[in-house]
Protein backbone atom coordinates (compact mmCIF):
# COMPACT_ATOMS: atom_id res chain seq x y z
CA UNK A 1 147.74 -2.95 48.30
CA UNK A 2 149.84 -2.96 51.07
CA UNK A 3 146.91 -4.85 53.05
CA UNK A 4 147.12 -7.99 51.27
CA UNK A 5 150.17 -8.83 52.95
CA UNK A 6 148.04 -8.75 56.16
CA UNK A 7 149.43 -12.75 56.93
CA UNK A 8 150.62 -13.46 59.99
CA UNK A 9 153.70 -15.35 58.78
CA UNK A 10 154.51 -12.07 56.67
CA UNK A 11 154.52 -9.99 59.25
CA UNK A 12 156.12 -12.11 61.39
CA UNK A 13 159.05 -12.82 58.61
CA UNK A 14 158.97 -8.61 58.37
CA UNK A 15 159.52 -8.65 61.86
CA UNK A 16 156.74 -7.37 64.19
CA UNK A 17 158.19 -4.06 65.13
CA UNK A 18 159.17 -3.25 61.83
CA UNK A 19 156.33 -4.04 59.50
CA UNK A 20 154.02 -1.06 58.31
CA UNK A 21 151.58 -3.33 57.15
CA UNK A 22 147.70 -2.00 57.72
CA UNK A 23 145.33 -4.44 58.49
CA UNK A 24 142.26 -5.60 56.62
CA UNK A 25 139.26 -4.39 57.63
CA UNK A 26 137.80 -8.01 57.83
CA UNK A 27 140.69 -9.23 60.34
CA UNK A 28 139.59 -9.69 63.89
CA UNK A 29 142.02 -9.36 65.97
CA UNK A 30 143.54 -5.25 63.80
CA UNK A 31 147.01 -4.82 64.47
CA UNK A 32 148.51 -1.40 65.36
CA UNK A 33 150.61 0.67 62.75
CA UNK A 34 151.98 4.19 62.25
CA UNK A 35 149.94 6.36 59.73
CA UNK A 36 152.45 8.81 59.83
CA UNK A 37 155.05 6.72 59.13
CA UNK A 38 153.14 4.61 56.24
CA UNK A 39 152.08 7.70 54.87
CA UNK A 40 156.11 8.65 54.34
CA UNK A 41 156.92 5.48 53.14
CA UNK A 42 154.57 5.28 50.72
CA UNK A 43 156.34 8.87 49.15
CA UNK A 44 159.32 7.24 49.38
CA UNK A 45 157.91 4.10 47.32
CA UNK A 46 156.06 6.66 44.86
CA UNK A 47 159.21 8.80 44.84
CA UNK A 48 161.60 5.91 43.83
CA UNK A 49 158.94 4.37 40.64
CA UNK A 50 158.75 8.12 39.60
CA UNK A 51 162.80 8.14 39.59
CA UNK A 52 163.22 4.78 37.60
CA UNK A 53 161.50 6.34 34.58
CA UNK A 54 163.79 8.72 33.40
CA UNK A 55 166.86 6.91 31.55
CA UNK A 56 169.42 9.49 32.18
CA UNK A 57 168.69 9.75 36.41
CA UNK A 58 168.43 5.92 36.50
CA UNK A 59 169.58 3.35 33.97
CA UNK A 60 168.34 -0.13 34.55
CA UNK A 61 172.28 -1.15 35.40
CA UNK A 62 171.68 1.30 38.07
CA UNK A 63 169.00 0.12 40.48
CA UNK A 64 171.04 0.45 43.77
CA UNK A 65 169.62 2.42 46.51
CA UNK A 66 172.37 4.83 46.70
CA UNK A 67 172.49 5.79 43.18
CA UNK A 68 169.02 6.83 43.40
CA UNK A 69 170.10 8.79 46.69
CA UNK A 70 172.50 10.50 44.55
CA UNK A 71 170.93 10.85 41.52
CA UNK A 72 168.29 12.70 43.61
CA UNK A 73 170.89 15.08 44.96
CA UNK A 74 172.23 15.97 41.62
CA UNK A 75 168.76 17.48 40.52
């Protein structure tokens, strides 16, 4: 998924040194990215979703980053 934002101007706006973005497989001219570090943040992302479906860890008033930090901590 993470491939369609293969853009230029995305990555770019992301900022160059910063983006984890994969390129396409058609794209000429691949770009360099960290697999290790994609790898993590896609836990992270898949880590988070899992979180915001139980009501009592994360209420939908409650979608700041540290309350899911703590709420993690508490289990």
């Amino acid at each position: 998924m993470d491939q369609s934002y293969d853009a230029d101007d995305i990555v770019y706006y992301a900022g160059s040194d910063n983006a984890i973005i994969p390129s396409r497989s058609m794209r000429k001219n691949s770009r360099e990215f960290d697999a290790d570090l994609y790898t993590e943040r896609t836990l992270v992302e898949r880590m988070v979703n899992t979180l915001t479906h139980f009501r009592r860890i994360s209420p939908k008033e409650d979608t700041l980053v540290h309350a899911f930090f703590l709420s993690f901590i508490l289990l």
